[in-house]
Protein backbone atom coordinates (compact mmCIF):
# COMPACT_ATOMS: atom_id res chain seq x y z
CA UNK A 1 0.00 0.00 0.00
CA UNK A 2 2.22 2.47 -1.52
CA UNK A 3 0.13 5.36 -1.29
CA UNK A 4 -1.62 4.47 2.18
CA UNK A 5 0.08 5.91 5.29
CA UNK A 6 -0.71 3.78 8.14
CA UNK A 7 -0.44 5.61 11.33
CA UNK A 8 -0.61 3.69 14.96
CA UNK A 9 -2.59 5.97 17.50
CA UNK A 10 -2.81 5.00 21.14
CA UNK A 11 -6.38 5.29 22.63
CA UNK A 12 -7.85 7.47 24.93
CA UNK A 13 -6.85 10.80 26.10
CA UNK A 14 -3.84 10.37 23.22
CA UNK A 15 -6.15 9.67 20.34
CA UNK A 16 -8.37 12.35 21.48
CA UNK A 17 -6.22 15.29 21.15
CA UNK A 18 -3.89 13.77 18.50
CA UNK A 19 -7.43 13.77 16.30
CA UNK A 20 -8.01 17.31 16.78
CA UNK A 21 -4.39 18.21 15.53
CA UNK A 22 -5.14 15.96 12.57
CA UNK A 23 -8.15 17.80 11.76
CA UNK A 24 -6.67 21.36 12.27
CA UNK A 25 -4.29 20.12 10.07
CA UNK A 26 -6.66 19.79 7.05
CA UNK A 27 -7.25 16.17 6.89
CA UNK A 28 -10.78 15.36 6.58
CA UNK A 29 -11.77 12.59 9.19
CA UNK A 30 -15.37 11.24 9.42
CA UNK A 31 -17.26 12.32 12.30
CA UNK A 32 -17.75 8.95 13.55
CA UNK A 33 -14.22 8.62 13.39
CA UNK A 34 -14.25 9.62 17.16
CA UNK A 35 -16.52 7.06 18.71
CA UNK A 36 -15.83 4.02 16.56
CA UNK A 37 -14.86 0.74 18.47
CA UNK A 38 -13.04 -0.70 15.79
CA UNK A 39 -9.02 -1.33 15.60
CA UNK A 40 -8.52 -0.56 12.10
CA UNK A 41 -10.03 2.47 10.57
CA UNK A 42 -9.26 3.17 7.14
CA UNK A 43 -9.69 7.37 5.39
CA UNK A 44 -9.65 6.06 2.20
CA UNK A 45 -10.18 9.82 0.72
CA UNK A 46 -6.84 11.07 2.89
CA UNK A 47 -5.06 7.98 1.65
CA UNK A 48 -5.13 7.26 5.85
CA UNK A 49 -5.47 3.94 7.51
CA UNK A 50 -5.74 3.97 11.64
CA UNK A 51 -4.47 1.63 13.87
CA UNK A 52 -5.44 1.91 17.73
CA UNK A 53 -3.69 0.31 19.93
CA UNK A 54 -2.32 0.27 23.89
CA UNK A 55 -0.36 3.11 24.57
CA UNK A 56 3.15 0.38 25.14
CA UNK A 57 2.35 -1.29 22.10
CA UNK A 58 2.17 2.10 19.86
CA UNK A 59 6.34 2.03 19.09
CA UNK A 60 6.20 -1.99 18.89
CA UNK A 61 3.88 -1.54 15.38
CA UNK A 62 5.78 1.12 14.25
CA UNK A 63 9.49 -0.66 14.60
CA UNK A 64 8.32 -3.89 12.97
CA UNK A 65 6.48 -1.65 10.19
CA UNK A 66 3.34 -2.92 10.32
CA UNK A 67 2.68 1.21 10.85
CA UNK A 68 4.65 3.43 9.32
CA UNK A 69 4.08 6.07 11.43
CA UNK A 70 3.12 6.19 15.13
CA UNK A 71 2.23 8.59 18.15
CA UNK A 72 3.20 7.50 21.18
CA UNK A 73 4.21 9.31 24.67
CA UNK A 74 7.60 9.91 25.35
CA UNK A 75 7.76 7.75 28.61
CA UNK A 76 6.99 4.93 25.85
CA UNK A 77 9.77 5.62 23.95
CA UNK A 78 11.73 6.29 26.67
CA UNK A 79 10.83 2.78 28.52
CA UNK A 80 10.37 0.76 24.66
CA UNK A 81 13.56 2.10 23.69
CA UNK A 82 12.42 0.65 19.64
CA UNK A 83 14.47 1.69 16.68
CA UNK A 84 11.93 4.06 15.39
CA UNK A 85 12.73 7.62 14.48
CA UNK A 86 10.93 10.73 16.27
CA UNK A 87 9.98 13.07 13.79
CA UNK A 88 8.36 16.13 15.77
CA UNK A 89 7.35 17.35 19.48
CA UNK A 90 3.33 17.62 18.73
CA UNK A 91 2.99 18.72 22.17
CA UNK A 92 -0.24 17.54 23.32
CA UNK A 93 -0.90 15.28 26.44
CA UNK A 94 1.68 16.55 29.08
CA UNK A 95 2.52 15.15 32.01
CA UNK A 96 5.75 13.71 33.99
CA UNK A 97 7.63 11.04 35.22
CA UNK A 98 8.05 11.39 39.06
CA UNK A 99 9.25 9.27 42.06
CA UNK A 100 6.31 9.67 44.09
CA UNK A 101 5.87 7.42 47.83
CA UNK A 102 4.42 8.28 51.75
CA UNK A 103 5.26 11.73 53.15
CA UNK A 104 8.08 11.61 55.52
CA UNK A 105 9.51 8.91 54.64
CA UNK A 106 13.00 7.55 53.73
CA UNK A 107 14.40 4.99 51.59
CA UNK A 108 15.83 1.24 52.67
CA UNK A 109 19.35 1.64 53.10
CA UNK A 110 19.94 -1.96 51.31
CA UNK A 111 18.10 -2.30 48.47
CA UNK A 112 14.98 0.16 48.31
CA UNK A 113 12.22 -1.09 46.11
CA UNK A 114 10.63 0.36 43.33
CA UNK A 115 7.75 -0.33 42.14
CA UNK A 116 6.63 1.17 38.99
CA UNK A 117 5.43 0.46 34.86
CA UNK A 118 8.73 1.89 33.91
CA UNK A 119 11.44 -1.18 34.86
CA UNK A 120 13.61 0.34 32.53
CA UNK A 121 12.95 4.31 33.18
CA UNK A 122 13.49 3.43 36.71
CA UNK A 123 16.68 1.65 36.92
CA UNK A 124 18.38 4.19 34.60
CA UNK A 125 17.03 6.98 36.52
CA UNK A 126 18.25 5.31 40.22
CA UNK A 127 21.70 4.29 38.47
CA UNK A 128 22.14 8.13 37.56
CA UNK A 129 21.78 8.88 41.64
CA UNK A 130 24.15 6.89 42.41
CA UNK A 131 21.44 4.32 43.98
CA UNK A 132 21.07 0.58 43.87
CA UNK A 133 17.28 -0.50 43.76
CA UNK A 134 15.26 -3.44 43.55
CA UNK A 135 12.68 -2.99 40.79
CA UNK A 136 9.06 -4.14 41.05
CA UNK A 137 6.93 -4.30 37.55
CA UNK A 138 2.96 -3.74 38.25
CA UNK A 139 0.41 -3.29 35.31
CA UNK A 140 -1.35 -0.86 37.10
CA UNK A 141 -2.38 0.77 40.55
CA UNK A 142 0.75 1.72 41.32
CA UNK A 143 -0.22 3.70 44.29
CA UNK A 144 -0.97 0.99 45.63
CA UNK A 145 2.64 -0.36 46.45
CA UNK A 146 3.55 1.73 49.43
CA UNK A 147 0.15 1.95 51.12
CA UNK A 148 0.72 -1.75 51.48
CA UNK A 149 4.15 -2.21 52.18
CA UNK A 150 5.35 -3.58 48.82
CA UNK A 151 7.66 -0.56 47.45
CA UNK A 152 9.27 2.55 49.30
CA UNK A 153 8.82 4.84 46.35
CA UNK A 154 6.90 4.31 43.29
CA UNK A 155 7.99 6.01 39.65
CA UNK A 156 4.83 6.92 37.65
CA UNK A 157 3.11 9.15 35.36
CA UNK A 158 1.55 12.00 36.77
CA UNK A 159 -0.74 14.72 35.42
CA UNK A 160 -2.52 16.41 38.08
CA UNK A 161 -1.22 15.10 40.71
CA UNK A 162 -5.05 14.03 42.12
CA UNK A 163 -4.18 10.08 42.13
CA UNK A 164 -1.52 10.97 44.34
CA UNK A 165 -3.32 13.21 46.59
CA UNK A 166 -5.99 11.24 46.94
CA UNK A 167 -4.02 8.15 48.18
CA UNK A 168 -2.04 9.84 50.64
CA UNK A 169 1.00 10.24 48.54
CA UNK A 170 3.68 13.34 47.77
CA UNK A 171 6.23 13.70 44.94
CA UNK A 172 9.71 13.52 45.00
CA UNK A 173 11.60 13.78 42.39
CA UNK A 174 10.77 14.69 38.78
CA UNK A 175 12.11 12.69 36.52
CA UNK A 176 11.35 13.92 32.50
CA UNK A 177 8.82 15.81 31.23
CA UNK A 178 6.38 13.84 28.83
CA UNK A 179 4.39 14.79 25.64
CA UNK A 180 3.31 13.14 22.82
CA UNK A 181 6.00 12.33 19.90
CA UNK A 182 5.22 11.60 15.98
CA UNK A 183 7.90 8.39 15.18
CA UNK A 184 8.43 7.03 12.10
CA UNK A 185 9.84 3.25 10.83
CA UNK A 186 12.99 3.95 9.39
CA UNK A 187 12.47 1.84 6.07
CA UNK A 188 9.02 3.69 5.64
CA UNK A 189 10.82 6.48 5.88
CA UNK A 190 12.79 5.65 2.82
CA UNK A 191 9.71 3.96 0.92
CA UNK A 192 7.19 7.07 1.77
CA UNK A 193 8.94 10.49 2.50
CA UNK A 194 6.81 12.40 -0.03
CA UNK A 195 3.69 11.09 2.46
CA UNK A 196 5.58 11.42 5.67
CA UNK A 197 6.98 14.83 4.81
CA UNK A 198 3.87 16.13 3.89
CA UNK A 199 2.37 15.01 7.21
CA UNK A 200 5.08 16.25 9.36
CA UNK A 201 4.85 19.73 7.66
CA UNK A 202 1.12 20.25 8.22
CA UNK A 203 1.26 19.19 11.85
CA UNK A 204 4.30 21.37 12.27
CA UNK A 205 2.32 24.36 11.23
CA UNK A 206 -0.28 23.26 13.27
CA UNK A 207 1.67 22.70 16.32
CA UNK A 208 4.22 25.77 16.18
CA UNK A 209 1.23 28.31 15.03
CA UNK A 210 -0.15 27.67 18.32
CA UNK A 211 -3.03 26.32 16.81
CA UNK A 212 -2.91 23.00 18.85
């Protein structure tokens, strides 16, 4: 599908905003585009096809070229570390990395745990400090690890901050800032510039007009 740009969206809040830069844009999506269940949505008119996928999973399509594009959070390509390129900053969906655990407390001397999504993130970032750490991998409620004893800090995404609030939880550390990045397979690259240029252009204008 030479002249069919496949692009890899995550859902949710991702897919949401990364839709309305499409459409500022120019590109003409259907209005059901937005509520559609499916996986696979093809723009035949836009020479478009959509694939939506878990957030983790975004950078995996794009690498093995099943997508030749992709848009996936920088704490994915951070963590994923795939051999994709990133094309352009669209600058939608901030948040942050942070170490995040009880107030007032310290660290284990020997071996503090860490429990967090981010294995890799983690490690690199407790290496930096100078810090060995035993990493714990959870799928999800991470707050949940000190409340019960499990980890002494956690390393997480955070946006507003509520989660952590609401759990009885403070901040740290901050670790990297996180947006949302356009990547690119490098043989598609090669194969579909003319497409991929055009795309990264329009967005770029988009994005840098303050238009986002």
């Amino acid at each position: 599908m030479k002249n069919i740009l496949t692009i890899a969206m995550p859902k949710g809040r991702i897919f949401e905003e990364a839709l309305k830069l499409l459409k500022k844009a120019g590109y003409r999506l259907p209005p059901e585009f937005d509520d559609s269940r499916k996986l696979i949505l093809d723009v035949p008119e836009e020479g478009l096809r959509f694939i939506l996928a878990k957030p983790m999973d975004v950078a995996t399509y794009v690498e093995h070229g099943v997508a030749d594009v992709g848009i996936a959070g920088k704490d994915v390509l951070l963590e994923e570390e795939r051999d994709v390129y990133e094309l352009l900053d669209l600058k939608i969906s901030y948040c942050y990395l942070a170490v995040a655990g009880l107030p007032n407390t310290k660290m284990n001397d020997v071996a503090p745990r860490i429990a967090t999504k981010y294995p890799n993130v983690a490690e690199a970032y407790f290496r930096e400090q100078g810090e060995q750490v035993e990493i714990i991998k959870l799928n999800g409620s991470i707050e949940l690890a000190p409340l019960i004893g499990l980890s002494d800090r956690i390393v997480d995404i955070v946006s507003t901050g509520r989660t952590l609030k609401e759990n009885g939880l403070v901040e740290y550390e901050q670790i990297a800032d996180v947006t949302s990045r356009l990547i690119v397979n490098p043989v598609s690259y090669r194969m579909k510039d003319t497409l991929i240029d055009e795309l990264v252009a329009r967005l770029h204008e988009v994005v840098f007009s303050g238009g986002v």
